[in-house]
C-alpha atoms as a PDB file:
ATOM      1  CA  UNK A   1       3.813  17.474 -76.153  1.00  0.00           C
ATOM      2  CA  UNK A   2       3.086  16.734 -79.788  1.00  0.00           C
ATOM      3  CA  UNK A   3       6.151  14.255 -80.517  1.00  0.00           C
ATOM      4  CA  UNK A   4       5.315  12.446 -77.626  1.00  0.00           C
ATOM      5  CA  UNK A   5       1.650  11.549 -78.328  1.00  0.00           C
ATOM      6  CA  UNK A   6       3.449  10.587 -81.654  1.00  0.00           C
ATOM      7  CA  UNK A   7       5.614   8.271 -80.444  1.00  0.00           C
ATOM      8  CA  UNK A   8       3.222   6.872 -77.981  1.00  0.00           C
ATOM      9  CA  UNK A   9       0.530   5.801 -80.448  1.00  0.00           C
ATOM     10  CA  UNK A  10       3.456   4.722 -82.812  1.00  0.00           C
ATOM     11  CA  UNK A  11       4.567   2.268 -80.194  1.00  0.00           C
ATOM     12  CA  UNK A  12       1.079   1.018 -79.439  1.00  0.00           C
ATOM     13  CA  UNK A  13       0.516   0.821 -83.172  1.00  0.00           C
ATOM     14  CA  UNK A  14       3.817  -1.069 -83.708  1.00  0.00           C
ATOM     15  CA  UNK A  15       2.924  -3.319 -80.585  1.00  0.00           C
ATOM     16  CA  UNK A  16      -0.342  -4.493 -82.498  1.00  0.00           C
ATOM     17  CA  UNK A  17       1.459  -5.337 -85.194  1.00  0.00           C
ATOM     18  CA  UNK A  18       4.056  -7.377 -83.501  1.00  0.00           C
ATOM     19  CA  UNK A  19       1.365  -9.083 -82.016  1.00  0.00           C
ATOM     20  CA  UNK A  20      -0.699  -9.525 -85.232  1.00  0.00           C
ATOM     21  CA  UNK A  21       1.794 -11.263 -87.729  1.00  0.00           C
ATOM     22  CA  UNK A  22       1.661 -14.457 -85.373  1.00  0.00           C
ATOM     23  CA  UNK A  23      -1.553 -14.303 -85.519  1.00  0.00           C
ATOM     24  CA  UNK A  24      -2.643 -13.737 -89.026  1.00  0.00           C
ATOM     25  CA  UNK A  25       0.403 -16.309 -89.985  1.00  0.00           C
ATOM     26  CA  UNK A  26      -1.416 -19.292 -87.754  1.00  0.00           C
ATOM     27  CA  UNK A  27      -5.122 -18.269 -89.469  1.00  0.00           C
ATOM     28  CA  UNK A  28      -3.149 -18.394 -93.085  1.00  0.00           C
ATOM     29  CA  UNK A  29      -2.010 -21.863 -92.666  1.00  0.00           C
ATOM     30  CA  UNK A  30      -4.847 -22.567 -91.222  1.00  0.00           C
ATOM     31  CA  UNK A  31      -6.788 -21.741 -93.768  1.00  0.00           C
ATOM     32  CA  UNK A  32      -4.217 -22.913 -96.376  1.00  0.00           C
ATOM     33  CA  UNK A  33      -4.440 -26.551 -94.702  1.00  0.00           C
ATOM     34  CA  UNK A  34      -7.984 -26.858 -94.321  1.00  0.00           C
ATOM     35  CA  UNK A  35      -8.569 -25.911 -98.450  1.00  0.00           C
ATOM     36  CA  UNK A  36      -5.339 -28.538 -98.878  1.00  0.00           C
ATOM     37  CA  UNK A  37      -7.445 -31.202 -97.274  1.00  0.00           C
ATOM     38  CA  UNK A  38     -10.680 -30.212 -98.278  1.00  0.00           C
ATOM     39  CA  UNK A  39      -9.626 -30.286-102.122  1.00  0.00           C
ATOM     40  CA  UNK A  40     -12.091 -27.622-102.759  1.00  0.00           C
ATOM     41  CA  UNK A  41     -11.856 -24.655-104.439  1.00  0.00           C
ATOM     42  CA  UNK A  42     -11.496 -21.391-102.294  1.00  0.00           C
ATOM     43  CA  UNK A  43     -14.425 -20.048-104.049  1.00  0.00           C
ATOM     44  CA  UNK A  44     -16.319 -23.227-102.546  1.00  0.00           C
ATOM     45  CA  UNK A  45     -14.614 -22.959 -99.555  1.00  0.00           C
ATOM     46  CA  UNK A  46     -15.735 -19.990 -98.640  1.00  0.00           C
ATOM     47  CA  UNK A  47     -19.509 -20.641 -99.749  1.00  0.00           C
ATOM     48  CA  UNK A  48     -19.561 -23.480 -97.414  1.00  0.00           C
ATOM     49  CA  UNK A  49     -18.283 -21.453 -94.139  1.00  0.00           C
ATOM     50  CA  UNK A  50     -21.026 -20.988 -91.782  1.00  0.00           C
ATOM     51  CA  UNK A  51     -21.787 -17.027 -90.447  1.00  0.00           C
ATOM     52  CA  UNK A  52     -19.620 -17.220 -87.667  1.00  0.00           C
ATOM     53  CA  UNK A  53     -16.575 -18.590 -89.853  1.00  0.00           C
ATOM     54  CA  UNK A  54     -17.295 -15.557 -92.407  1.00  0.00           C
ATOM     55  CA  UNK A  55     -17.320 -13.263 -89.964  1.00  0.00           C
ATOM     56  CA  UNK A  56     -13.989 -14.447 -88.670  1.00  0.00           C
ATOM     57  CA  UNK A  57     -12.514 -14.544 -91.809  1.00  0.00           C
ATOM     58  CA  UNK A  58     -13.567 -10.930 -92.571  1.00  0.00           C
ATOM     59  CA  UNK A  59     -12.431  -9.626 -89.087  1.00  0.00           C
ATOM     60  CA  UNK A  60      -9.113 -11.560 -89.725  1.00  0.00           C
ATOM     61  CA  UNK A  61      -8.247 -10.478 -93.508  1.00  0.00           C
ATOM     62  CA  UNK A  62     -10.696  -7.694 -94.152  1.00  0.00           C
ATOM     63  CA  UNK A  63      -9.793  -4.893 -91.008  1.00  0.00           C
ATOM     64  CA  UNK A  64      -7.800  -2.205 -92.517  1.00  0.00           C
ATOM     65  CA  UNK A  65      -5.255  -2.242 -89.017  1.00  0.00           C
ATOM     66  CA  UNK A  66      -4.600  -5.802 -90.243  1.00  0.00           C
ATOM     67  CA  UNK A  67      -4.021  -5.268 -93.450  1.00  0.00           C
ATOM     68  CA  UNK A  68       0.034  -4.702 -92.890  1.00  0.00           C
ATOM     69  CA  UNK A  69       0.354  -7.907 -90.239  1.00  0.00           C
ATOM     70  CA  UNK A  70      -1.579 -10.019 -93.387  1.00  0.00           C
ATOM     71  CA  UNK A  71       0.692  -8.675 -95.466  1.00  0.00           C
ATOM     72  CA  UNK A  72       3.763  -9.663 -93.743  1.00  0.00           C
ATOM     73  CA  UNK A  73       2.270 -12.853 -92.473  1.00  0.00           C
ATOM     74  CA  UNK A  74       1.813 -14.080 -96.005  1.00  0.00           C
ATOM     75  CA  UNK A  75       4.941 -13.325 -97.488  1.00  0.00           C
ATOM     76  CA  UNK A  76       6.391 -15.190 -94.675  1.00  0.00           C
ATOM     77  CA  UNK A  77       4.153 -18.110 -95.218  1.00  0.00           C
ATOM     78  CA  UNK A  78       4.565 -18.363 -98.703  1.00  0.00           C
ATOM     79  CA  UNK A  79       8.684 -18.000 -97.852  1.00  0.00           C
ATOM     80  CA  UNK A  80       8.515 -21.292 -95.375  1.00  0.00           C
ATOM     81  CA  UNK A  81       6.281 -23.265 -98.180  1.00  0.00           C
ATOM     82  CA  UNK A  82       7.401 -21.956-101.264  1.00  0.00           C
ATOM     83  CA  UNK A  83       8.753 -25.493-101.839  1.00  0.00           C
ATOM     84  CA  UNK A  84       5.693 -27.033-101.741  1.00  0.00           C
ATOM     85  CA  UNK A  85       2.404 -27.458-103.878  1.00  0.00           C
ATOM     86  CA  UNK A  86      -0.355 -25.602-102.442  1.00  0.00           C
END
């Protein structure tokens, strides 16, 4: 019964992560786009987020189950913009 709880959580756990990249791809750009337009530093960026947006952010980027999806997510953003200045 072992291998089977295995592979059970194992397909939940790859599930979440299929799910995930998406997600922590649309809240990279996002946050990519919103420093482009801004023109301020990421340091000053983040200073300036209210509570609720630094709590986000740390949900988003700072949860070790996201950790591989942000990962991923990245390295495919920085694949579709590696053209441009960012």
């Amino acid at each position: 019964m072992m291998p089977s709880a295995w592979l059970f959580f194992g397909g939940i756990a790859l599930l979440y992560f299929f799910v995930m990249v998406p997600i922590q791809y649309l809240y990279i750009s996002g946050i990519k786009e919103r420093a482009r337009k801004s023109k301020l530093s990421q340091e000053q960026m983040y200073q300036n987020m209210s509570f609720e947006e630094e709590q986000l952010h740390y949900h988003m980027q700072g949860n070790i189950m996201n950790w591989p999806a942000a990962i991923v997510a990245h390295f495919l953003y920085r694949l579709r913009h590696r053209n441009t200045k960012a």
